[in-house]
N, C-alpha and C. Protein backbone atom coordinates (compact mmCIF):
# COMPACT_ATOMS: atom_id res chain seq x y z
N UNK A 1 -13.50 6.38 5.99
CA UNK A 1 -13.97 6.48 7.35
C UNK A 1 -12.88 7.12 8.20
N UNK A 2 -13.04 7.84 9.03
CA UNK A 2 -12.31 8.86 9.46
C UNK A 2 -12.05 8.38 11.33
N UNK A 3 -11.12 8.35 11.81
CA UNK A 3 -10.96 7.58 12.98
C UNK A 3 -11.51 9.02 14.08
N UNK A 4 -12.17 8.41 15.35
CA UNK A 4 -12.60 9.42 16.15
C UNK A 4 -11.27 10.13 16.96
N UNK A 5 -10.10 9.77 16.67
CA UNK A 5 -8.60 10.05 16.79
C UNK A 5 -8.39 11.29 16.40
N UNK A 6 -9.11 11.60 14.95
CA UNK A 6 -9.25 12.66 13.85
C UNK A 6 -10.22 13.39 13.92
N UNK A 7 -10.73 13.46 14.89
CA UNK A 7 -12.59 14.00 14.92
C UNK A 7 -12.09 15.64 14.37
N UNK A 8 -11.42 16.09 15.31
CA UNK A 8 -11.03 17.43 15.53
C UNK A 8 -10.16 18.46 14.29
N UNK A 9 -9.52 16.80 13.57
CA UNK A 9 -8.70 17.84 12.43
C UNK A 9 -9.65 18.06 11.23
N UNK A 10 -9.50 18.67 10.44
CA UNK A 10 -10.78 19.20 9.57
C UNK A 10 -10.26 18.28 7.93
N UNK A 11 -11.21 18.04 7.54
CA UNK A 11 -11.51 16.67 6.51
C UNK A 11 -10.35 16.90 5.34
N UNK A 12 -9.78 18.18 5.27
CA UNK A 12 -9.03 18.33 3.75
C UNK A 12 -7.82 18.25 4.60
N UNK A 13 -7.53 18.48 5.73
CA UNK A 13 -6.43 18.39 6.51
C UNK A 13 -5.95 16.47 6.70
N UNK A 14 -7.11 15.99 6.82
CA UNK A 14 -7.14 14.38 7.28
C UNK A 14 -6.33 14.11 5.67
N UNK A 15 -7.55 14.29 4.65
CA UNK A 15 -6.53 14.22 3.51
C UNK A 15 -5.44 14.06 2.95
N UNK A 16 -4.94 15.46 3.20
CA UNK A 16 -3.45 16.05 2.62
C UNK A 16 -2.59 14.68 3.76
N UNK A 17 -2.95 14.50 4.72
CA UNK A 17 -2.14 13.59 5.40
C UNK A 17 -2.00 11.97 4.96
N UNK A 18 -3.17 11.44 4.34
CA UNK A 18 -2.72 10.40 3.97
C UNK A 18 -2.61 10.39 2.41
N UNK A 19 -2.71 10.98 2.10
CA UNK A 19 -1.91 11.50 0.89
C UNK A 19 -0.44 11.68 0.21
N UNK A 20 0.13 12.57 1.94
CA UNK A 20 1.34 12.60 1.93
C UNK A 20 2.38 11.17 2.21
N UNK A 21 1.75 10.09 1.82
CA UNK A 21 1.75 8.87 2.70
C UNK A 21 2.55 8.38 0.83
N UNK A 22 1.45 8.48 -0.08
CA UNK A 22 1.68 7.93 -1.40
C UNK A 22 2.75 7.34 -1.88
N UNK A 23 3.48 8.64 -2.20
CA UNK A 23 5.27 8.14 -2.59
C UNK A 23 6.04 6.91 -1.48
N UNK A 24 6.25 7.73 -0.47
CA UNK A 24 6.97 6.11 0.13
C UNK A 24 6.09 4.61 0.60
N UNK A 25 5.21 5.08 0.65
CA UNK A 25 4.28 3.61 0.26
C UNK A 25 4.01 2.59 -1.22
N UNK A 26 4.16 3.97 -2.12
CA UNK A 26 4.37 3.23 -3.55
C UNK A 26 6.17 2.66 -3.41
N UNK A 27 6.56 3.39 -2.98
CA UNK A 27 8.27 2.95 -2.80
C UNK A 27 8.68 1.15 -2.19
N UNK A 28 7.90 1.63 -0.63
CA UNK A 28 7.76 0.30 -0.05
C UNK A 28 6.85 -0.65 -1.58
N UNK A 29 6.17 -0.50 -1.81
CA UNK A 29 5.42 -1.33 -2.23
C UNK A 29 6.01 -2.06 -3.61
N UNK A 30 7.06 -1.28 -4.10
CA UNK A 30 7.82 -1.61 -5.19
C UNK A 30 8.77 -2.30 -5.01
N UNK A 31 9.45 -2.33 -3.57
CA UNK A 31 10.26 -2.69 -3.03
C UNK A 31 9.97 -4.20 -2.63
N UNK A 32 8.88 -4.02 -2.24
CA UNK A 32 8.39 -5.71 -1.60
C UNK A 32 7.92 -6.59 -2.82
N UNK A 33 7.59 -5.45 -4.16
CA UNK A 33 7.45 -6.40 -5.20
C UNK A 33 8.44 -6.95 -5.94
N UNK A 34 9.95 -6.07 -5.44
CA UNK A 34 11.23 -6.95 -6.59
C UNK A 34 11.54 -8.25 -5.94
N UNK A 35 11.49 -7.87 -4.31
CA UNK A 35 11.78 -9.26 -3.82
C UNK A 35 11.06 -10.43 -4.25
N UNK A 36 9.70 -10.22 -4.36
CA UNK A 36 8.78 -11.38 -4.86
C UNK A 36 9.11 -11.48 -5.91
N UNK A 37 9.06 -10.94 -7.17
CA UNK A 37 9.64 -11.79 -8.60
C UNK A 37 10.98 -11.62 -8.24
N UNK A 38 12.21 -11.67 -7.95
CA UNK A 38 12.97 -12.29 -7.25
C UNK A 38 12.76 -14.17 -7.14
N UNK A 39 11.88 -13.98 -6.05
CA UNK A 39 11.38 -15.33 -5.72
C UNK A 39 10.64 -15.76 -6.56
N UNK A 40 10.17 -15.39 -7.12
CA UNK A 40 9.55 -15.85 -8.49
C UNK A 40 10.34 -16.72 -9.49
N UNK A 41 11.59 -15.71 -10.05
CA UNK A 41 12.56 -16.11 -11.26
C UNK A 41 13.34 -17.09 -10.48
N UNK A 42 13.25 -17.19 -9.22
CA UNK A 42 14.18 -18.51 -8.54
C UNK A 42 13.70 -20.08 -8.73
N UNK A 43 12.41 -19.46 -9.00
CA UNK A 43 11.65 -20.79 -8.89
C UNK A 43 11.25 -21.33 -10.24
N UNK A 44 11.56 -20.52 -11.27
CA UNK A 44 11.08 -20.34 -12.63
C UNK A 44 9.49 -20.26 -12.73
N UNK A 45 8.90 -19.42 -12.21
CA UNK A 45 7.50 -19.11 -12.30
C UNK A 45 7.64 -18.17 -13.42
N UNK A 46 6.63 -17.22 -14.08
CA UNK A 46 6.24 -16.30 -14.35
C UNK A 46 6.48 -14.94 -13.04
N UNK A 47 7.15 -13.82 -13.69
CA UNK A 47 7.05 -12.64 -12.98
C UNK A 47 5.49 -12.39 -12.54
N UNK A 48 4.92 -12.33 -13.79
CA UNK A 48 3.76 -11.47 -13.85
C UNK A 48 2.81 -12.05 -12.52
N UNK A 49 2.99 -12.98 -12.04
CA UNK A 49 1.88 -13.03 -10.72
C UNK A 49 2.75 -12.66 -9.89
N UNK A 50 3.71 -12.11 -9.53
CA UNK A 50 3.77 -11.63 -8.16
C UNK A 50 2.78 -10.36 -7.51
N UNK A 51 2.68 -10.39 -6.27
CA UNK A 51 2.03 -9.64 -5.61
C UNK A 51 2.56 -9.35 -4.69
N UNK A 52 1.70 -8.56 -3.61
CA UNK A 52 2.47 -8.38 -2.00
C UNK A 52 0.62 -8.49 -1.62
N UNK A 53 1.16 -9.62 -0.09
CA UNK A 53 0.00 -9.59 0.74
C UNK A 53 -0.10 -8.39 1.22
N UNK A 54 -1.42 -8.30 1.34
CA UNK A 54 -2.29 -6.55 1.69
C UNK A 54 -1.63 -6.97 3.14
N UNK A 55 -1.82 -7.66 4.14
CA UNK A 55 -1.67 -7.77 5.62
C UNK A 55 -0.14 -7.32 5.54
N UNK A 56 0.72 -7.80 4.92
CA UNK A 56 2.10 -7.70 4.70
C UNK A 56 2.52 -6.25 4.49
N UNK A 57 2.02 -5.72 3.54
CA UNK A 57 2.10 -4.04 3.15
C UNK A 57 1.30 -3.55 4.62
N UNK A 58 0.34 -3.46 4.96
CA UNK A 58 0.06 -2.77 5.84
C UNK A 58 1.07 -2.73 7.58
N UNK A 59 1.57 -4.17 7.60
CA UNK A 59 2.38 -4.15 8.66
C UNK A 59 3.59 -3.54 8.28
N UNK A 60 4.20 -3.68 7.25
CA UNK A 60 5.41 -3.14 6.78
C UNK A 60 5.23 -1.47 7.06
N UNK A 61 3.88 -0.83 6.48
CA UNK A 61 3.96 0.77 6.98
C UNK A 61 3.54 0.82 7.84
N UNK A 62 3.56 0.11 9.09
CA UNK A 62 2.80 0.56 10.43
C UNK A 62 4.53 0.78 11.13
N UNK A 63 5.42 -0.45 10.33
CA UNK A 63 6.41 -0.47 11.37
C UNK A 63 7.87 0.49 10.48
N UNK A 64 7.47 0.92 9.15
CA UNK A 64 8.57 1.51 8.87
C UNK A 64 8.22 2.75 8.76
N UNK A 65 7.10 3.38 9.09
CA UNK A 65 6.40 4.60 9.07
C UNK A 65 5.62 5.35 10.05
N UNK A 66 6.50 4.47 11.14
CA UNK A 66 5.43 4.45 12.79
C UNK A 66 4.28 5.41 12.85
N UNK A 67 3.42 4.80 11.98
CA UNK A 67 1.65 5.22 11.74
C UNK A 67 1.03 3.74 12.31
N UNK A 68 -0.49 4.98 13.21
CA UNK A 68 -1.24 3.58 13.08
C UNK A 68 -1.64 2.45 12.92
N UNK A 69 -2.31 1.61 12.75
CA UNK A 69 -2.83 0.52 11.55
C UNK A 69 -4.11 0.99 11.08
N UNK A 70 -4.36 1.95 11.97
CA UNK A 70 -6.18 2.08 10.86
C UNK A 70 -5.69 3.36 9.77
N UNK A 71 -4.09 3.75 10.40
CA UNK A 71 -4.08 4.32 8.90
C UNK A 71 -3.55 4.44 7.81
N UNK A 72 -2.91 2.80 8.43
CA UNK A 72 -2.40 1.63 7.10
C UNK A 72 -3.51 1.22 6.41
N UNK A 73 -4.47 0.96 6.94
CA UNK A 73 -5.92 1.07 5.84
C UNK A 73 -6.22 2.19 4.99
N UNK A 74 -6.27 3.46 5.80
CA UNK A 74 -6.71 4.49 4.82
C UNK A 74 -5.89 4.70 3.68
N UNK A 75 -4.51 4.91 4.11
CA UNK A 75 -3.68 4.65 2.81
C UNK A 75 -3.75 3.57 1.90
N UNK A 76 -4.30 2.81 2.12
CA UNK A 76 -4.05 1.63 1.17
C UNK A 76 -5.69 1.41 0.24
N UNK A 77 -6.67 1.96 1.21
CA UNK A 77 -7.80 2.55 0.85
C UNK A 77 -7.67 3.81 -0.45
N UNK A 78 -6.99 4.45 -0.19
CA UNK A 78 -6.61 5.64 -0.97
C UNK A 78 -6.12 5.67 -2.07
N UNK A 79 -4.95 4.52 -2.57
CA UNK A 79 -3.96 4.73 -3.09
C UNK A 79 -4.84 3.80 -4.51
N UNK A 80 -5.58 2.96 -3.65
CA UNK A 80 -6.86 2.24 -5.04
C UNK A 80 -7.87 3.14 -5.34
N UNK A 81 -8.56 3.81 -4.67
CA UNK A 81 -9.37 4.87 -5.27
C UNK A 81 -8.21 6.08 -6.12
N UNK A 82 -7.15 6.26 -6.15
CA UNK A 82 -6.88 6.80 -6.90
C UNK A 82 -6.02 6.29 -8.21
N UNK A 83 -6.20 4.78 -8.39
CA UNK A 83 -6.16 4.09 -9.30
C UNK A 83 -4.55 4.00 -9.14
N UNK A 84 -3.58 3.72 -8.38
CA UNK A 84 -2.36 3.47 -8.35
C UNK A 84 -2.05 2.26 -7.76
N UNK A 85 -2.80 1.54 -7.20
CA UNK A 85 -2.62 0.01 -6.87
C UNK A 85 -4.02 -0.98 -7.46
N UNK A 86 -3.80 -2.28 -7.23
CA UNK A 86 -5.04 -2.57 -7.66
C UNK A 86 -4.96 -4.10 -6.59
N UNK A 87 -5.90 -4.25 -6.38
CA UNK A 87 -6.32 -5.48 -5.28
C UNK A 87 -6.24 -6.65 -6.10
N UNK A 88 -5.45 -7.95 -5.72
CA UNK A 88 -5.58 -8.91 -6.96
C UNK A 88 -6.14 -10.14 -5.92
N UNK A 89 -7.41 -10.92 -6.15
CA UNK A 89 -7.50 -11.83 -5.19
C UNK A 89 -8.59 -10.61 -4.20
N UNK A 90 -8.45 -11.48 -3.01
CA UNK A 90 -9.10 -10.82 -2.07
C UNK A 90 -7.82 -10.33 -0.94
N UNK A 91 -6.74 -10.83 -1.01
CA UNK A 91 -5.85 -10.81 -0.15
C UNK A 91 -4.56 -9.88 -0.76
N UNK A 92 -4.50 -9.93 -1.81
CA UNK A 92 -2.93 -9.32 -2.41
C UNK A 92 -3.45 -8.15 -3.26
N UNK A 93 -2.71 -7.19 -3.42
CA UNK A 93 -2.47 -6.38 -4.02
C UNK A 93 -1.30 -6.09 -5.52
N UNK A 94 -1.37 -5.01 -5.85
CA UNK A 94 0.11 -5.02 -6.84
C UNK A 94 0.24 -3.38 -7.57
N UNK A 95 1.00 -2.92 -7.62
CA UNK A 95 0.89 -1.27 -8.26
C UNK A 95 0.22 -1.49 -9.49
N UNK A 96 -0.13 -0.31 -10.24
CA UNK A 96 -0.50 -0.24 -11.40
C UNK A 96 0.00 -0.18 -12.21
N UNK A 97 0.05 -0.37 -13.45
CA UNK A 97 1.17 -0.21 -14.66
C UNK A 97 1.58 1.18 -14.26
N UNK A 98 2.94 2.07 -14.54
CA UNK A 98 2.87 3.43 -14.85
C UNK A 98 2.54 3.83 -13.35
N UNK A 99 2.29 3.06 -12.16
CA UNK A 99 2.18 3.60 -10.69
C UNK A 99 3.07 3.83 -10.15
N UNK A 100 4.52 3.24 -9.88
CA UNK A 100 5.54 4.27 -9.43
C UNK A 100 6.58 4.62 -10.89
């Protein structure tokens, strides 16, 4: 869904822009995941469930990427349709194997 912000720029242009978003969002997103197994191995859990809250990732690129928030959605919208994150829960997320 395309914000009426964007009416004017033309659809492959909207694109290429949150697109260009990918890499340092997979970055952030790798980033917020060492800290959690981090906290994980402190506690002696299992690595393998860590996650990052979706609300958490999206505030993190609103404020380290001074973008939007509706287009902290589209990116984060994006980055699962192109099979590089995956939603775990209804609330958390996590990269894909082989995603960054």
């Amino acid at each position: 869904m395309r914000s009426p912000y964007n009416a004017r720029v033309p659809e492959h242009k909207y694109t290429q822009s949150v697109q260009s978003f990918y890499e340092p969002a997979l970055r952030l997103l790798q980033h917020m995941m060492e800290k959690n197994k981090a906290r994980l191995r402190k506690g002696n859990y299992p690595e393998s469930n860590a996650a990052v809250k979706r609300e958490d990732f999206r505030e993190q690129m609103h404020h380290r990427f001074r973008i939007a928030i509706y287009l902290t959605y589209e990116i984060e919208k994006s980055l699962s349709k192109a099979g590089l994150v995956e939603f775990v829960g209804s609330g958390f997320l996590k990269p894909k194997d082989g995603g960054v």
